[in-house]
PDB file of N, CA and C in Angstrom:
ATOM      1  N   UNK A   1       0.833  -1.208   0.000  1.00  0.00           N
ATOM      2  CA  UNK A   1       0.000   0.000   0.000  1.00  0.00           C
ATOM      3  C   UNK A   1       0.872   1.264   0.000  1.00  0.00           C
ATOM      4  N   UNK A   2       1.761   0.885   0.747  1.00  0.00           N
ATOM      5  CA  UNK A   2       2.687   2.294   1.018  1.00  0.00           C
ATOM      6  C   UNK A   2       3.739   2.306  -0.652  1.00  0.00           C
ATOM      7  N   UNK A   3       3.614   1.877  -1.039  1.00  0.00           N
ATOM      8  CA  UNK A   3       4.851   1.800  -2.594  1.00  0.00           C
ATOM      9  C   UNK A   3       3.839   2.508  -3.666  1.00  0.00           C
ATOM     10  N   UNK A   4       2.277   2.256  -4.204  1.00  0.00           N
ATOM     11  CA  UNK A   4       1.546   2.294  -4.679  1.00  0.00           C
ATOM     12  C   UNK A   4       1.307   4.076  -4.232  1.00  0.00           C
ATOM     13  N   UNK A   5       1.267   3.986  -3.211  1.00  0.00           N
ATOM     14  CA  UNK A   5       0.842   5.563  -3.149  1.00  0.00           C
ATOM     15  C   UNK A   5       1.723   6.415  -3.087  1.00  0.00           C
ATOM     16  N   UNK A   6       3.206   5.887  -2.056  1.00  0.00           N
ATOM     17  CA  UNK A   6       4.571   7.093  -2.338  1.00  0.00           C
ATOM     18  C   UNK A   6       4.763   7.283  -3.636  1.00  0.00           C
ATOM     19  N   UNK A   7       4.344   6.588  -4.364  1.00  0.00           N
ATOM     20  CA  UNK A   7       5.145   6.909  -6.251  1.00  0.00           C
ATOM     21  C   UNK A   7       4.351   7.902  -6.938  1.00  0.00           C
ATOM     22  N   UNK A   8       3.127   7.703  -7.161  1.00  0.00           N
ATOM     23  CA  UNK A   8       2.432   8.797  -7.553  1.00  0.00           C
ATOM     24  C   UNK A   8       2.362   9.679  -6.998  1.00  0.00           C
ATOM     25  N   UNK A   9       2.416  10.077  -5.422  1.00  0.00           N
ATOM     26  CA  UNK A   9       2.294  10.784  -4.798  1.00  0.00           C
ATOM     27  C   UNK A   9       3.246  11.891  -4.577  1.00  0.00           C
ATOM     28  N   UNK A  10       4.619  11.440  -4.687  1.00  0.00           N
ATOM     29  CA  UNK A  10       5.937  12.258  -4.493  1.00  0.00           C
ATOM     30  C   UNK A  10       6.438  13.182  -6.101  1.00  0.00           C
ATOM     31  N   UNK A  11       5.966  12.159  -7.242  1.00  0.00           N
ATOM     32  CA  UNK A  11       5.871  12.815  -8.553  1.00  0.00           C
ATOM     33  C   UNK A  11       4.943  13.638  -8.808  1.00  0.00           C
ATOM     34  N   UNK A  12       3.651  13.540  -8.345  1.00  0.00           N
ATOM     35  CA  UNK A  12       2.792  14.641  -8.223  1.00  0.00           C
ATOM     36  C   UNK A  12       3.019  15.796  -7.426  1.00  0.00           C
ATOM     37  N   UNK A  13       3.796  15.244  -6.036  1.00  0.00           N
ATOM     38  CA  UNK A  13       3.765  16.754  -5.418  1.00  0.00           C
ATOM     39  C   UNK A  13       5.191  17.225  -5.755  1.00  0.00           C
ATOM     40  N   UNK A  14       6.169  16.286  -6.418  1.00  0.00           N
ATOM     41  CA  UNK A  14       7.247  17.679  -6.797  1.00  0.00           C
ATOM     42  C   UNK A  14       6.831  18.868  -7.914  1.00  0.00           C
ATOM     43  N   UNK A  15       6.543  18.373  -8.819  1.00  0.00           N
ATOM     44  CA  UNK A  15       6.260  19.266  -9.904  1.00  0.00           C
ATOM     45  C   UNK A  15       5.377  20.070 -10.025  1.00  0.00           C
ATOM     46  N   UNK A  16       3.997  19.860  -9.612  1.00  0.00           N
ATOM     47  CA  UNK A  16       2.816  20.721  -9.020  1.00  0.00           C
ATOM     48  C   UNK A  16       2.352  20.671  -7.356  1.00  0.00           C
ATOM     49  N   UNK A  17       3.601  21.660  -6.313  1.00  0.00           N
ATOM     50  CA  UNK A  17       3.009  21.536  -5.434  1.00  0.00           C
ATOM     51  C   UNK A  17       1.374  22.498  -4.973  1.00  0.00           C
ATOM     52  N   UNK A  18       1.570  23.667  -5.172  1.00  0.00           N
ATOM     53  CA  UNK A  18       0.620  24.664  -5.415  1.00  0.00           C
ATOM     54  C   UNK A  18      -0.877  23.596  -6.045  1.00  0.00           C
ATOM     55  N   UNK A  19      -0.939  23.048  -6.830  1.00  0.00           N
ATOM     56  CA  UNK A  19      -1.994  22.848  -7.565  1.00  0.00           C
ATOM     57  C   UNK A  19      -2.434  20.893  -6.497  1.00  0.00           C
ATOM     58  N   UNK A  20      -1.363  20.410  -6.068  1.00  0.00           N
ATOM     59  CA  UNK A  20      -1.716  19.343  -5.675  1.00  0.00           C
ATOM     60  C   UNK A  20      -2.602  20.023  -3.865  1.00  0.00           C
ATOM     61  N   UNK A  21      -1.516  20.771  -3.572  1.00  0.00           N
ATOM     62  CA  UNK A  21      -2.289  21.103  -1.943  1.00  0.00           C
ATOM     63  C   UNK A  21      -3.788  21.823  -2.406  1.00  0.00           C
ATOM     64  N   UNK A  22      -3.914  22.754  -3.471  1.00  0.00           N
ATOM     65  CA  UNK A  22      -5.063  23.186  -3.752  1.00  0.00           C
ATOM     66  C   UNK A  22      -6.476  21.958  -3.603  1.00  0.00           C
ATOM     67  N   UNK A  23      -5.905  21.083  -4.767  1.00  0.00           N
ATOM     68  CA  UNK A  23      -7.185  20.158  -4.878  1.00  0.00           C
ATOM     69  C   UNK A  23      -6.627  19.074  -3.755  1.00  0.00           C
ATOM     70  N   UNK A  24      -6.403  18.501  -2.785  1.00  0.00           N
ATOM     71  CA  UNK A  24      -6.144  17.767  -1.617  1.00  0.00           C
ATOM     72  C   UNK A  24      -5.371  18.541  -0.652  1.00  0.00           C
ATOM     73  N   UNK A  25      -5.646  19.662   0.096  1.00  0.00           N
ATOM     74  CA  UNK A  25      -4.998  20.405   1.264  1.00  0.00           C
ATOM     75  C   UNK A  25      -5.172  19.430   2.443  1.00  0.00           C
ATOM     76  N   UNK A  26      -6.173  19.099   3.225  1.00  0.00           N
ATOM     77  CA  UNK A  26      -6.181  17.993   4.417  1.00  0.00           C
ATOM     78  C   UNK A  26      -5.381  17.138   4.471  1.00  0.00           C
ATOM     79  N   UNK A  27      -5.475  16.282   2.669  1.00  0.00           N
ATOM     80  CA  UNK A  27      -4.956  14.854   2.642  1.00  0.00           C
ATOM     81  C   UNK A  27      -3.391  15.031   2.368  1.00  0.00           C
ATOM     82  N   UNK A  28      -2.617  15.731   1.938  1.00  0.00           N
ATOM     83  CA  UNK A  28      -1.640  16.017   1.715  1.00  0.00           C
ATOM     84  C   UNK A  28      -0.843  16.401   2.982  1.00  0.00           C
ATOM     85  N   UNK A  29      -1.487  17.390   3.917  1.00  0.00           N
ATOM     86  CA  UNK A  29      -0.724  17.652   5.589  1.00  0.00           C
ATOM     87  C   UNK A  29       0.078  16.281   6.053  1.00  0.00           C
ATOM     88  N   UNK A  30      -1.370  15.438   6.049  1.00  0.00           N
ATOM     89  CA  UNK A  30      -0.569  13.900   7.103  1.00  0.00           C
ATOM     90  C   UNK A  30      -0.048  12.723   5.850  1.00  0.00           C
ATOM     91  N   UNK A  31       0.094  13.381   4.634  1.00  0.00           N
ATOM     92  CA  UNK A  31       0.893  12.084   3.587  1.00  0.00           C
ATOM     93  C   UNK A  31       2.594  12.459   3.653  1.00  0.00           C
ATOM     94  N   UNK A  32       2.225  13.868   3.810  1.00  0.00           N
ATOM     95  CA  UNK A  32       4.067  14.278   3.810  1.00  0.00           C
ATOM     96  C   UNK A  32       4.222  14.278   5.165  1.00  0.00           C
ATOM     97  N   UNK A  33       3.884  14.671   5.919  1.00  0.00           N
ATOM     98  CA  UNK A  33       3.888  14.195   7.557  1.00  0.00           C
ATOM     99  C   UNK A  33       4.337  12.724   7.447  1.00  0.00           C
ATOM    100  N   UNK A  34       4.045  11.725   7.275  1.00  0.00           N
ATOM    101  CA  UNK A  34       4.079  10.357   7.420  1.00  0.00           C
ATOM    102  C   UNK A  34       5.453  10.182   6.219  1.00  0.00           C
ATOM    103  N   UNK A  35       5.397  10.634   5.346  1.00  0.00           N
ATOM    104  CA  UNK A  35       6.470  10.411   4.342  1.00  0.00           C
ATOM    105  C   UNK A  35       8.146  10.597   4.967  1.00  0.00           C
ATOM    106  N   UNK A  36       7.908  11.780   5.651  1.00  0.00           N
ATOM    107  CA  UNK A  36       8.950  12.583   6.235  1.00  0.00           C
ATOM    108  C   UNK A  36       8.999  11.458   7.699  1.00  0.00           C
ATOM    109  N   UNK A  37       8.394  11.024   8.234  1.00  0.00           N
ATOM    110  CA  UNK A  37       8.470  10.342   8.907  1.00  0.00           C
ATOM    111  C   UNK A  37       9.311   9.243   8.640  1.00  0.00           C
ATOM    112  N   UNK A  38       8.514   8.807   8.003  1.00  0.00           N
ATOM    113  CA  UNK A  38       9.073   6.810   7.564  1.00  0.00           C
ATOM    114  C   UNK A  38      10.609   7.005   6.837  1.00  0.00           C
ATOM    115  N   UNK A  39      11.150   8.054   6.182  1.00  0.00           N
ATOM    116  CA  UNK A  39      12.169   8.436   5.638  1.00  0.00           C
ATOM    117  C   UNK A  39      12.905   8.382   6.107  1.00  0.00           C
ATOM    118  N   UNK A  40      13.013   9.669   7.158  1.00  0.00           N
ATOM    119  CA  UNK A  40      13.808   9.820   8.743  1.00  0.00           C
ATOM    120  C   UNK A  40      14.099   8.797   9.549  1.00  0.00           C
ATOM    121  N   UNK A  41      13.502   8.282   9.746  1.00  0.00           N
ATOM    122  CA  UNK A  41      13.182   6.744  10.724  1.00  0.00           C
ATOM    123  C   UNK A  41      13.915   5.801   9.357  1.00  0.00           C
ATOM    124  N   UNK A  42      14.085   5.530   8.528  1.00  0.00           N
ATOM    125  CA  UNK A  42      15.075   4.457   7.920  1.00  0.00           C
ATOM    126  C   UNK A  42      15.981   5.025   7.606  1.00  0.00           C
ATOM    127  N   UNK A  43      16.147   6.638   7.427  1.00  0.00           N
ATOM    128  CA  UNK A  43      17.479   7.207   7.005  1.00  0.00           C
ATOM    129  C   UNK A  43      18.432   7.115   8.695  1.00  0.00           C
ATOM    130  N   UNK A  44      17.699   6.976   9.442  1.00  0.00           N
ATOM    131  CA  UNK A  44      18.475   7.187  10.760  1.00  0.00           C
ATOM    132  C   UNK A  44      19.011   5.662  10.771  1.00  0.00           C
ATOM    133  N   UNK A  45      17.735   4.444  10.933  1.00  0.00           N
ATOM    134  CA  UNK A  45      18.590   2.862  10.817  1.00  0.00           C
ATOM    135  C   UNK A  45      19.674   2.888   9.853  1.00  0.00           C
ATOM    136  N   UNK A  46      19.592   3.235   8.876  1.00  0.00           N
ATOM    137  CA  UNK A  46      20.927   2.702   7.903  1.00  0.00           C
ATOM    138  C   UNK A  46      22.135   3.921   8.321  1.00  0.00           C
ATOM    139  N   UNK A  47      21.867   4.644   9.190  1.00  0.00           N
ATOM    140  CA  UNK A  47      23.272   5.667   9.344  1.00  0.00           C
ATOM    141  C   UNK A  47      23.508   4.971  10.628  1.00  0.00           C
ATOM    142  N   UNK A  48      22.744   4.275  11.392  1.00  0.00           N
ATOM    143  CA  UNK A  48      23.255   3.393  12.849  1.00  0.00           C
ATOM    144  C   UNK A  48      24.241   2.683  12.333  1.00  0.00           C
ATOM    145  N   UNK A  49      23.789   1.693  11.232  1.00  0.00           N
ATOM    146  CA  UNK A  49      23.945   0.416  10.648  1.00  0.00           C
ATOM    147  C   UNK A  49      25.481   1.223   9.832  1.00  0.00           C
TER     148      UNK A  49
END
């Protein structure tokens, strides 16, 4: 679930961010919230590692 939606999701919001928060402002707060999350949290394991 999470592969299916980061892909479209991260290509959509680089190139049109303005127009993606326009038509999804709510849903977009907690997708990059959570993105930035799960990122951080494996960018930190593999810099332990």
């Amino acid at each position: 679930m999470y592969g299916e939606t980061a892909t479209p999701a991260e290509i959509s919001d680089l190139p049109d961010t303005t127009q993606v928060q326009t038509e999804v402002t709510p849903q977009m707060i907690p997708l990059s919230l959570k993105k930035i999350l799960c990122v951080g949290l494996v960018s930190i394991e593999f810099s332990l590692r």
